[in-house]
Protein backbone atom coordinates (compact mmCIF):
# COMPACT_ATOMS: atom_id res chain seq x y z
CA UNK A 1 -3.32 29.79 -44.00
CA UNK A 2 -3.34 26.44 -45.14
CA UNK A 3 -5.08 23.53 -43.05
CA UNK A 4 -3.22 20.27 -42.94
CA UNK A 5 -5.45 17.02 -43.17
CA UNK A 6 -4.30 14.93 -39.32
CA UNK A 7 -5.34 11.38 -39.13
CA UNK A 8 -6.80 10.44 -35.42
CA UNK A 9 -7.18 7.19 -34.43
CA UNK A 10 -10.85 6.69 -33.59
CA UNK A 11 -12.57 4.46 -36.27
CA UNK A 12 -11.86 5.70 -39.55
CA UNK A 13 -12.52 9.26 -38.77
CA UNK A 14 -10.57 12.27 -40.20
CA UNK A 15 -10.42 15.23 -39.00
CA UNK A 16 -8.99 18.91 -40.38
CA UNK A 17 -6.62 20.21 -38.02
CA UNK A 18 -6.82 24.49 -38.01
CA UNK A 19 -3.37 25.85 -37.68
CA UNK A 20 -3.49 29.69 -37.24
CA UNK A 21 -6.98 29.35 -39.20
CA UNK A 22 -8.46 32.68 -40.18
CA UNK A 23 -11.12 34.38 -41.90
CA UNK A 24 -9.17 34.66 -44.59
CA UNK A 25 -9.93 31.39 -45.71
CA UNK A 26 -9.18 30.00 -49.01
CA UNK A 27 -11.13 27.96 -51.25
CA UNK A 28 -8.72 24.95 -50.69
CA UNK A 29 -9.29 25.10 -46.84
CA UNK A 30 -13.09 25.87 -47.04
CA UNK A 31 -13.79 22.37 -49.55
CA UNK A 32 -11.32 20.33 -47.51
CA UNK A 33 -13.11 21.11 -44.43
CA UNK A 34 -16.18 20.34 -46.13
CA UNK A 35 -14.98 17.39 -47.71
CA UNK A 36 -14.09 15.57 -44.19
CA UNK A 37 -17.09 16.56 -42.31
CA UNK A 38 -18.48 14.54 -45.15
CA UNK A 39 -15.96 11.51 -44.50
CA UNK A 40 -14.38 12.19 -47.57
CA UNK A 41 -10.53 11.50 -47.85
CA UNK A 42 -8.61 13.87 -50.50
CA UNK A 43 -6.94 12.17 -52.83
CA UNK A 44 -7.13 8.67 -50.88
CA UNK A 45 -10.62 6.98 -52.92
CA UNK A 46 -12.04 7.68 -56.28
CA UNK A 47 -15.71 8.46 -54.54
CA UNK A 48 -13.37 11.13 -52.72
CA UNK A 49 -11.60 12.62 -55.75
CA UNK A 50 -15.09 12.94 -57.92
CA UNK A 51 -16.34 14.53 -54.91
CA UNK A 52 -13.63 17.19 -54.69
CA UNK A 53 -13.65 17.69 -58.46
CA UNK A 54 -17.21 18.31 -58.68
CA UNK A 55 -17.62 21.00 -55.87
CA UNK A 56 -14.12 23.15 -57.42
CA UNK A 57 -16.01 22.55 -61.01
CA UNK A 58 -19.13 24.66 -59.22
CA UNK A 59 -16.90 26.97 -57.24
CA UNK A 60 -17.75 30.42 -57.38
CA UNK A 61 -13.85 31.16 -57.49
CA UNK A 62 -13.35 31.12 -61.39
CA UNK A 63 -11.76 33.34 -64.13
CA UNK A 64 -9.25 36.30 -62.96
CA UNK A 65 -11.19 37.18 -60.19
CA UNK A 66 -10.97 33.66 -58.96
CA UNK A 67 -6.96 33.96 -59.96
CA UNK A 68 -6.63 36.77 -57.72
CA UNK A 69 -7.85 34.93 -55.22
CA UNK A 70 -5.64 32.30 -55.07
CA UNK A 71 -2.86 34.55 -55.44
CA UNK A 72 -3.65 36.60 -52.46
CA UNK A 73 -2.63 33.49 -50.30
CA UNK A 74 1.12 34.91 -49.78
CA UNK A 75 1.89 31.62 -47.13
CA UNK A 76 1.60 29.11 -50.72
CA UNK A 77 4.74 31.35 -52.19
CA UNK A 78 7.98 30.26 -53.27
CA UNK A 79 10.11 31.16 -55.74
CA UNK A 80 11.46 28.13 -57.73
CA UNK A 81 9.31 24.73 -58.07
CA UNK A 82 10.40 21.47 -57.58
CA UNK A 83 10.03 18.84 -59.51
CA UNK A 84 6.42 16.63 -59.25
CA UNK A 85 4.49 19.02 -57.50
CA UNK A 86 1.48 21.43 -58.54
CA UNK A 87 1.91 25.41 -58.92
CA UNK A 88 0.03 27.62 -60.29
CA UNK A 89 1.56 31.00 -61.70
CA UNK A 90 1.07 34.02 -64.05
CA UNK A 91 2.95 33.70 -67.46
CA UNK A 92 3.57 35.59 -70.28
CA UNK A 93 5.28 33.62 -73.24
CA UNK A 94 7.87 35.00 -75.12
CA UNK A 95 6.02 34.25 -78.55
CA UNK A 96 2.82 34.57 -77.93
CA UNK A 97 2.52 36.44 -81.29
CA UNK A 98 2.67 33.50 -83.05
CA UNK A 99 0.43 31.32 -80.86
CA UNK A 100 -2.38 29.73 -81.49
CA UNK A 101 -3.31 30.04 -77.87
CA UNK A 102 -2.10 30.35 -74.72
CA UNK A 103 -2.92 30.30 -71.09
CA UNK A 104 -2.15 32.93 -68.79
CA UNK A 105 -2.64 30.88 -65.73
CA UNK A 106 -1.51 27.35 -65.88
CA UNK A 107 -1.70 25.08 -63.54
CA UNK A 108 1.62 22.20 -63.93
CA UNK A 109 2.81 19.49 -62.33
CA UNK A 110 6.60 20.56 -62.72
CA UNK A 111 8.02 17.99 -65.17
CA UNK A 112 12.14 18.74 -66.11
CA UNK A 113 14.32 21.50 -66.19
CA UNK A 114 15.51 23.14 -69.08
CA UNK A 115 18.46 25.67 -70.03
CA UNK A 116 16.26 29.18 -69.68
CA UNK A 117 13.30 27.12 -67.91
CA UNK A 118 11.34 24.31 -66.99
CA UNK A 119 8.67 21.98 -68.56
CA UNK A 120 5.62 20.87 -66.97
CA UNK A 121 2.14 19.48 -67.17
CA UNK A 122 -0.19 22.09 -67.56
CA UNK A 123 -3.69 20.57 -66.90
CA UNK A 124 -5.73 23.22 -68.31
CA UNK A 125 -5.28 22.07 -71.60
CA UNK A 126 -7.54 19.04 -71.34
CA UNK A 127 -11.04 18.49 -71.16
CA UNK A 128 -12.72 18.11 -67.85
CA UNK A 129 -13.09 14.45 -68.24
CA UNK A 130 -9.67 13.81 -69.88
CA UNK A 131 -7.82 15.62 -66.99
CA UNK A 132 -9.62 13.46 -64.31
CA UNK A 133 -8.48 10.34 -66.21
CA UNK A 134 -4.58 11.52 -66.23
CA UNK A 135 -4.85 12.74 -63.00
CA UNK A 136 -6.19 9.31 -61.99
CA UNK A 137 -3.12 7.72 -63.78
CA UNK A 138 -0.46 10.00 -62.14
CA UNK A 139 -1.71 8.87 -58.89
CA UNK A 140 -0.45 5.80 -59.60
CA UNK A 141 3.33 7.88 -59.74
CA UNK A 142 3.36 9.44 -56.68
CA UNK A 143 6.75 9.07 -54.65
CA UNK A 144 4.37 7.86 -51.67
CA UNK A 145 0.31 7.44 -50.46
CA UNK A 146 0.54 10.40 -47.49
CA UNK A 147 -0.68 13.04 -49.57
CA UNK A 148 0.97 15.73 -47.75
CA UNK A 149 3.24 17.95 -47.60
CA UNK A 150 6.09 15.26 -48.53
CA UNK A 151 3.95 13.80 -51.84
CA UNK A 152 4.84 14.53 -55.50
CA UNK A 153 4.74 12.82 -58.59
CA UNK A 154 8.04 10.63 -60.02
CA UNK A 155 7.56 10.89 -63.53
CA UNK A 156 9.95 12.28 -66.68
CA UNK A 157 8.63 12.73 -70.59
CA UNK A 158 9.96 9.34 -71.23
CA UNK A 159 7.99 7.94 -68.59
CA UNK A 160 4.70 9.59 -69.83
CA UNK A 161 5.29 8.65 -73.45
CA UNK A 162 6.32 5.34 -72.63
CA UNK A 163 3.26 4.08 -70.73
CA UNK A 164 -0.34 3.85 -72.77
CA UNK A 165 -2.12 5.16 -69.47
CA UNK A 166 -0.72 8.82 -69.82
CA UNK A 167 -1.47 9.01 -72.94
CA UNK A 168 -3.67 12.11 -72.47
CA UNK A 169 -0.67 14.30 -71.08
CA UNK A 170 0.72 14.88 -74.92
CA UNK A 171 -1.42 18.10 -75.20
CA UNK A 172 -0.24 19.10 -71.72
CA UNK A 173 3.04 18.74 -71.70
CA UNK A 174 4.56 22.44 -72.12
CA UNK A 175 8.00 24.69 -71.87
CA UNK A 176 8.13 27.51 -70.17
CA UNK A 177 10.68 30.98 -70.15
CA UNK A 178 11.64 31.59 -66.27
CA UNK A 179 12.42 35.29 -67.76
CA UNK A 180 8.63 35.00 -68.59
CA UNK A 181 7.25 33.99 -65.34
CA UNK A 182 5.46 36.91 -63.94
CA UNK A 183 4.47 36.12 -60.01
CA UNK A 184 6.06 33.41 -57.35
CA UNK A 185 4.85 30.28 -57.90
CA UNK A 186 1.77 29.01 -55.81
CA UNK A 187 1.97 25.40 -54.53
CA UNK A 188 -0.83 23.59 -54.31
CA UNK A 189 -0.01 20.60 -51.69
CA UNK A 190 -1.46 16.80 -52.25
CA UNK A 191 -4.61 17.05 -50.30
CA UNK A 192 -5.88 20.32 -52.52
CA UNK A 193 -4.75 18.47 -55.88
CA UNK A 194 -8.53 17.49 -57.27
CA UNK A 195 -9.55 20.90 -55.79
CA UNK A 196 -7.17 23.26 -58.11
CA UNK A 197 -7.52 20.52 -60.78
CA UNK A 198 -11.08 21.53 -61.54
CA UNK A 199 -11.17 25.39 -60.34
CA UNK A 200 -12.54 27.17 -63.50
CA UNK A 201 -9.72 29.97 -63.85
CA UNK A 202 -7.42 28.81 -67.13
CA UNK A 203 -6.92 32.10 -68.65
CA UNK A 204 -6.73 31.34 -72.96
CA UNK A 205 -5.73 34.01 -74.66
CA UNK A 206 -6.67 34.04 -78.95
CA UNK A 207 -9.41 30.98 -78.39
CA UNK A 208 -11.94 29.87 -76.37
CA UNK A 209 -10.94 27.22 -73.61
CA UNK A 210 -13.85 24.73 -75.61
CA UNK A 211 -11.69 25.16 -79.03
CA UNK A 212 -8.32 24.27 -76.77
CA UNK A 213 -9.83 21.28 -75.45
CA UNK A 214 -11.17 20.13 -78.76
CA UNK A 215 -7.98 20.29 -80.31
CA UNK A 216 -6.10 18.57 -77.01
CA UNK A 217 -8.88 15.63 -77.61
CA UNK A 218 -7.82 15.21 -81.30
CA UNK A 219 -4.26 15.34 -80.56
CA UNK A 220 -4.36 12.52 -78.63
C-alpha cells in the first residue's frame, strides 16, 4: 500500500500518515518514512531531494530482482498513463534487432501521444548526475507545489527543446509501441519521484548502462 505524505500543523513537522500499512512494504513507503522522521520533505527542498536520491542510489532493491519488486505492488496499477506523470513498465521494442541498446525497464515521465503509442522521458538514459539536474529543471514544470497525488509535469517536446535548462532530456526523450508494452503501467506519485529516479534497476539490453550514459553525455 502506498503511504500518503499529511501535513499537520504543529511547527513545521511532517508526518507519514499509514493507510492500510502492511508488511508488505515497499521501498517507496520504507524511505519516505525514513525520510520524515528525518524532517526531510520529498520533493519540497534540494537538501530533501539529494537526500532521497542518495539512499534509492544505495538501495538494496536494484536490477530484475529489484524490478520484481516494484512490480509486485498491484495497488500502483493502471492501464493507460497520463500525461506528466512517472510509470515504470516492462517493454519490449518492436526493433530491437537493430538497436544499439535498449532498456527493458524504463522509467518516463509520459510526454505526448502518438498514433500506435506514446512518447516519454525515460530517465534511465542519463547519468546519475545529469538526471538530478533535469529532474531539478522539470520541477520547475509541475502543474502545482502539493506533490501529491494531483502533481504532474506540464511540458511538450517543444517546450523541452525550446528552453536551454532541459537541455539534458534530448537523450531521454523516447517512442514507445503500446502493442509492445508488456505489464500495466506502475505510477510512481510526486512524493516517491527522487526515490524511483535513482533506484538502480534500468535493464540495457546489447551495452552496458556506463556505455549508454556516455553516449547520452556526448549527445548533449
Amino acid at each position: 500500500m502506498q503511504l500518503s505524505i499529511v501535513k499537520i500543523e504543529t511547527g513545521n513537522l511532517w508526518y507519514l500518515q499509514r493507510k492500510n500499512y502492511s508488511r508488505m512494504a515497499t521501498v517507496f513507503d520504507d524511505l519516505l518514512l525514513r525520510g520524515v522522521r528525518r524532517g526531510e520533505l520529498p520533493a519540497r527542498t534540494q537538501q530533501s531531494r539529494d537526500w532521497f536520491r542518495d539512499q534509492a542510489k544505495a538501495s538494496t532493491v536494484r536490477g530484475d530482482r529489484g524490478a520484481m519488486q516494484i512490480v509486485r505492488d498491484k495497488t500502483r496499477f493502471t492501464n493507460r498513463g497520463a500525461l506528466g506523470r512517472m510509470y515504470f513498465f516492462y517493454y519490449d521494442p518492436k526493433h530491437k534487432a537493430t538497436l544499439p541498446y535498449y532498456d527493458r525497464f524504463p522509467l518516463i515521465f509520459k510526454v505526448g501521444n502518438v498514433k500506435g503509442g506514446f512518447t516519454g522521458l525515460n530517465m534511465h538514459y542519463l547519468p546519475h548526475r545529469l538526471r538530478a539536474q533535469l529532474m531539478d529543471a522539470l520541477y520547475d514544470a509541475t502543474n502545482n507545489k502539493k506533490y501529491d497525488e494531483t502533481t504532474r509535469l506540464r511540458v511538450t517536446y517543444q517546450t523541452l527543446q525550446a528552453a536551454s535548462k532541459y537541455k539534458y532530456f534530448k537523450p531521454t526523450f523516447k517512442q514507445y509501441l503500446t502493442s509492445n508494452v508488456r505489464s500495466r503501467f506502475i505510477e510512481i506519485s510526486a512524493t516517491e519521484w527522487d526515490i524511483a529516479l535513482f533506484l538502480p534497476v534500468e535493464a540495457f539490453e546489447k551495452s552496458r548502462k556506463t556505455t549508454v550514459w556516455s553516449q547520452s553525455r556526448n549527445a548533449v
